[in-house]
C-alpha atoms as a PDB file:
ATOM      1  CA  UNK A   1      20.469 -28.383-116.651  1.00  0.00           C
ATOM      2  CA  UNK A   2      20.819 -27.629-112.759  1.00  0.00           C
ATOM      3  CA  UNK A   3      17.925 -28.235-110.435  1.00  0.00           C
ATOM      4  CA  UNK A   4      17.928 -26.631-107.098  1.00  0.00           C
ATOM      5  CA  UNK A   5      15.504 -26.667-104.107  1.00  0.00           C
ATOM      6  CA  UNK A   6      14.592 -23.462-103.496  1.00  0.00           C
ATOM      7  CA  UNK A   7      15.109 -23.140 -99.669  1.00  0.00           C
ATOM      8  CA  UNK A   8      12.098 -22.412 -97.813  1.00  0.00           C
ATOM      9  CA  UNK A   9      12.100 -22.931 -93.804  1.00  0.00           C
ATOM     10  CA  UNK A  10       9.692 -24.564 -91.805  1.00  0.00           C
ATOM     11  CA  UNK A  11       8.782 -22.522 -88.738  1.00  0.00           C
ATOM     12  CA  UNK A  12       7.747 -25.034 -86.604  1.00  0.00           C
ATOM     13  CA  UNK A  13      10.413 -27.681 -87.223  1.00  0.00           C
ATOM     14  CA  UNK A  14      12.604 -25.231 -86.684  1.00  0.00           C
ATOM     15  CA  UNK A  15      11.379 -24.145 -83.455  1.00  0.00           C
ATOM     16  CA  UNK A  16      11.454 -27.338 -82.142  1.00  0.00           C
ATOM     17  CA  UNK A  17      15.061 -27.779 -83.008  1.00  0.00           C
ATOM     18  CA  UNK A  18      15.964 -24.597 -81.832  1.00  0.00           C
ATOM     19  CA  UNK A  19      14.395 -25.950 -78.293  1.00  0.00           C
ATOM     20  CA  UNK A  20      16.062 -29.224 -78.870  1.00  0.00           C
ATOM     21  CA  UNK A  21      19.891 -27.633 -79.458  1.00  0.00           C
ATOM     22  CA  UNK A  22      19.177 -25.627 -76.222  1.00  0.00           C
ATOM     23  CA  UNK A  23      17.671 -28.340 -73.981  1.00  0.00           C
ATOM     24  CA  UNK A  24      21.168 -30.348 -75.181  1.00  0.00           C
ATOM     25  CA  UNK A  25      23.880 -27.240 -74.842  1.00  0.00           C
ATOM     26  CA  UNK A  26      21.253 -26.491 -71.241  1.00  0.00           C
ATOM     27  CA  UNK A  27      20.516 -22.994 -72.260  1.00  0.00           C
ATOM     28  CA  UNK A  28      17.325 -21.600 -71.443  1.00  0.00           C
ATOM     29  CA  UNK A  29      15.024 -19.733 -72.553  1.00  0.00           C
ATOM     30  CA  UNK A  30      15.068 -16.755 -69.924  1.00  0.00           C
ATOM     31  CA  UNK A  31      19.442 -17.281 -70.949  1.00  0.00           C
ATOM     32  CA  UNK A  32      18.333 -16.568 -74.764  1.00  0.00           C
ATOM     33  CA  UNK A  33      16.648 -13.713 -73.585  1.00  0.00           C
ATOM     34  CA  UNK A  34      19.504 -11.838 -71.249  1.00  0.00           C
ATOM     35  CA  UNK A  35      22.106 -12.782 -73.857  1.00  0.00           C
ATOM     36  CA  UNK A  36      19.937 -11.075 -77.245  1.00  0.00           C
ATOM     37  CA  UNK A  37      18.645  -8.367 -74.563  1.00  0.00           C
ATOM     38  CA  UNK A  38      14.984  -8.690 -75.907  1.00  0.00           C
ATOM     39  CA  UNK A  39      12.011  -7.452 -73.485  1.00  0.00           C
ATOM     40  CA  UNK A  40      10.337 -10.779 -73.024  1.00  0.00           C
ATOM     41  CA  UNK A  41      11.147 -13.901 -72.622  1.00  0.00           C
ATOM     42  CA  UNK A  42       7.789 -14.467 -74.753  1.00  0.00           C
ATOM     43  CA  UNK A  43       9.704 -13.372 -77.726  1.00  0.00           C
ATOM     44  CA  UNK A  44      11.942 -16.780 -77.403  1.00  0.00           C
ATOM     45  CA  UNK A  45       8.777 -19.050 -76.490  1.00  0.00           C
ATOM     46  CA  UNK A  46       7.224 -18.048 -79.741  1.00  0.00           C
ATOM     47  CA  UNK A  47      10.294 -18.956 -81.522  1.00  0.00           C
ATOM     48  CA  UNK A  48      10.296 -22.472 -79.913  1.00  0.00           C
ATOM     49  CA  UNK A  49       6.426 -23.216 -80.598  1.00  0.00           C
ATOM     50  CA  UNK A  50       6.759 -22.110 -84.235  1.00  0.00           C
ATOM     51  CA  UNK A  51       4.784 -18.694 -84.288  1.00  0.00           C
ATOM     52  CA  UNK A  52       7.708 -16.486 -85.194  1.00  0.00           C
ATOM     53  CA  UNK A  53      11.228 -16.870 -86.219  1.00  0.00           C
ATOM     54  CA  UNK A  54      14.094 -14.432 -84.808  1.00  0.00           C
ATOM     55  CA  UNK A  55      14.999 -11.828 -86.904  1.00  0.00           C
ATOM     56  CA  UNK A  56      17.755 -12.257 -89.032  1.00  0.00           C
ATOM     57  CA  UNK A  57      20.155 -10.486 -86.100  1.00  0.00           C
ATOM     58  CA  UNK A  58      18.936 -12.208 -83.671  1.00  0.00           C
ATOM     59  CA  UNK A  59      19.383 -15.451 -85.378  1.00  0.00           C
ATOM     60  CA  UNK A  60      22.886 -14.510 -86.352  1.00  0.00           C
ATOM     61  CA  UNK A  61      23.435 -13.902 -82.443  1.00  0.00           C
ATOM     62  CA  UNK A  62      21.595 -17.154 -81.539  1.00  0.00           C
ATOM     63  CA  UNK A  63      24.413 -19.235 -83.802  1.00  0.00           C
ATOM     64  CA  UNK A  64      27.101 -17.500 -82.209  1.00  0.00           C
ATOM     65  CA  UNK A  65      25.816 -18.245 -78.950  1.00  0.00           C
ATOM     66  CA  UNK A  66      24.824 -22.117 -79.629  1.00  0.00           C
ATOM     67  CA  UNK A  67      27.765 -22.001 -81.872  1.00  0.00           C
ATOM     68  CA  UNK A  68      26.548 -23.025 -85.156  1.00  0.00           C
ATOM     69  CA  UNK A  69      25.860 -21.954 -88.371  1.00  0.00           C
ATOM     70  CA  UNK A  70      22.875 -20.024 -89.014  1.00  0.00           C
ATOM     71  CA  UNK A  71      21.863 -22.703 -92.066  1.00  0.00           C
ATOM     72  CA  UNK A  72      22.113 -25.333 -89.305  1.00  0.00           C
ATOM     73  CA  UNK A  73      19.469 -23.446 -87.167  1.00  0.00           C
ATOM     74  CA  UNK A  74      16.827 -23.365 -89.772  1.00  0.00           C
ATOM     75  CA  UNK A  75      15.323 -26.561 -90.822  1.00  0.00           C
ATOM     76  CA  UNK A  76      13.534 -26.637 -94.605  1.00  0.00           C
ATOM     77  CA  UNK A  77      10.323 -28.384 -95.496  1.00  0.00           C
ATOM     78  CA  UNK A  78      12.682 -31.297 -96.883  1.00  0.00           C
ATOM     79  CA  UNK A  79      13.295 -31.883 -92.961  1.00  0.00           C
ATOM     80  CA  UNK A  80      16.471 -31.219 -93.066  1.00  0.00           C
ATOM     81  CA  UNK A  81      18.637 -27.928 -91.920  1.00  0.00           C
ATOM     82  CA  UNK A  82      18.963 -25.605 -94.949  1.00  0.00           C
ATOM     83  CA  UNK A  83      22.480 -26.360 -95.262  1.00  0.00           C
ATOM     84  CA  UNK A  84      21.540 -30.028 -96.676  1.00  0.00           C
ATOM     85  CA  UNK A  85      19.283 -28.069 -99.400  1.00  0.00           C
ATOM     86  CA  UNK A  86      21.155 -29.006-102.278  1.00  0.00           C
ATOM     87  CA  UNK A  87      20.755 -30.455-105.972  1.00  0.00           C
ATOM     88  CA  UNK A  88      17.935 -32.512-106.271  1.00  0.00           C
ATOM     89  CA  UNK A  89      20.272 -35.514-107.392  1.00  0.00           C
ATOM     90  CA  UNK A  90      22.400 -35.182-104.279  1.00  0.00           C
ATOM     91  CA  UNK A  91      19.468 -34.800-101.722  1.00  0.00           C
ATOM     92  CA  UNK A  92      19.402 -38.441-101.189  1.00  0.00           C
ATOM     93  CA  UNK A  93      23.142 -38.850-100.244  1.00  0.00           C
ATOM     94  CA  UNK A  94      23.490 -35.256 -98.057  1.00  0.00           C
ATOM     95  CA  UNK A  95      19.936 -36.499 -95.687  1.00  0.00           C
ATOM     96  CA  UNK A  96      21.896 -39.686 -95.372  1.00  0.00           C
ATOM     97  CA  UNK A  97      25.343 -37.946 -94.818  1.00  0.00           C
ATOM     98  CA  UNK A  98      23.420 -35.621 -91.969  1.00  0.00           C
ATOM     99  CA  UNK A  99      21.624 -39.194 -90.565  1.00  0.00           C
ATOM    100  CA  UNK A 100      25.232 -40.343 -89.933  1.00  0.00           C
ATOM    101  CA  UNK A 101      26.263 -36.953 -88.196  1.00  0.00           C
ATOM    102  CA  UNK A 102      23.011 -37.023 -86.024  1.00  0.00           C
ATOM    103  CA  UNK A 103      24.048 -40.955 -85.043  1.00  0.00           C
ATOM    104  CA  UNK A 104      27.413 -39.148 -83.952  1.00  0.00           C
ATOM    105  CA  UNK A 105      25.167 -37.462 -81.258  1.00  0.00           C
ATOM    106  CA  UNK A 106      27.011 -38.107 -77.658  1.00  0.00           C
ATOM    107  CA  UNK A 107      25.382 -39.157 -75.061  1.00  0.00           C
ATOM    108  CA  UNK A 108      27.336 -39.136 -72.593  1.00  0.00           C
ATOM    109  CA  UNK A 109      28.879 -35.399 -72.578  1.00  0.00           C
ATOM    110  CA  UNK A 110      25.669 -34.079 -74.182  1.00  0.00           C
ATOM    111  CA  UNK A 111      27.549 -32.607 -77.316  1.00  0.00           C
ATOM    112  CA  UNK A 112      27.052 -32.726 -80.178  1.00  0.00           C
ATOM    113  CA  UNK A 113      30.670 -33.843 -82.713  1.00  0.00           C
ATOM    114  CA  UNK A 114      30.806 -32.063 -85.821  1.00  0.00           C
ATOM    115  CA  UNK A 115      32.488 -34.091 -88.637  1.00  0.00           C
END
């Protein structure tokens, strides 16, 4: 028998690493806000603190534009981003697998190297 995690996202982790991808790639808020063409730049403050997530669009635009994968953007309640969700005997080896890829982080040039 198969045993999935169902994916549920964490709103505030993911708001913070939403922040954290756009403090690294230096795009800011007021950027997020041209680029989408939303009213406010409130809109994108509330998505960093946790209150709201973008809709699905606008998180669809918001990968393009930090380019990643939506499933990267969104972070689960395992702590991970929901592309790491997996089986429950793999979730061991894929948080350790994204561990190494977040040790890839470079300093240096302020990018981060996909594997």
């Amino acid at each position: 028998m198969k045993y999935f995690i169902y994916p549920t996202i964490d709103m505030k982790a993911t708001g913070a690493w939403l922040r954290t991808i756009c403090r690294i790639q230096r795009i800011s808020a007021r950027m997020i806000q041209e680029y989408l063409g939303l009213a406010s730049v409130q809109s994108v403050y509330d998505w960093f603190h946790g209150k709201t997530l973008p809709s699905l669009e606008n998180m669809c635009a918001l990968g393009r534009l930090l380019e990643m994968p939506v499933e990267r953007l969104l972070i689960g309640k395992l702590g991970a981003p929901l592309e790491w969700h997996v089986r429950l005997e793999n979730r061991q080896r894929a948080l350790l697998q994204y561990e190494k890829k977040l040790l890839r982080y470079n300093l240096n040039d302020n990018s981060i190297l996909v594997v």
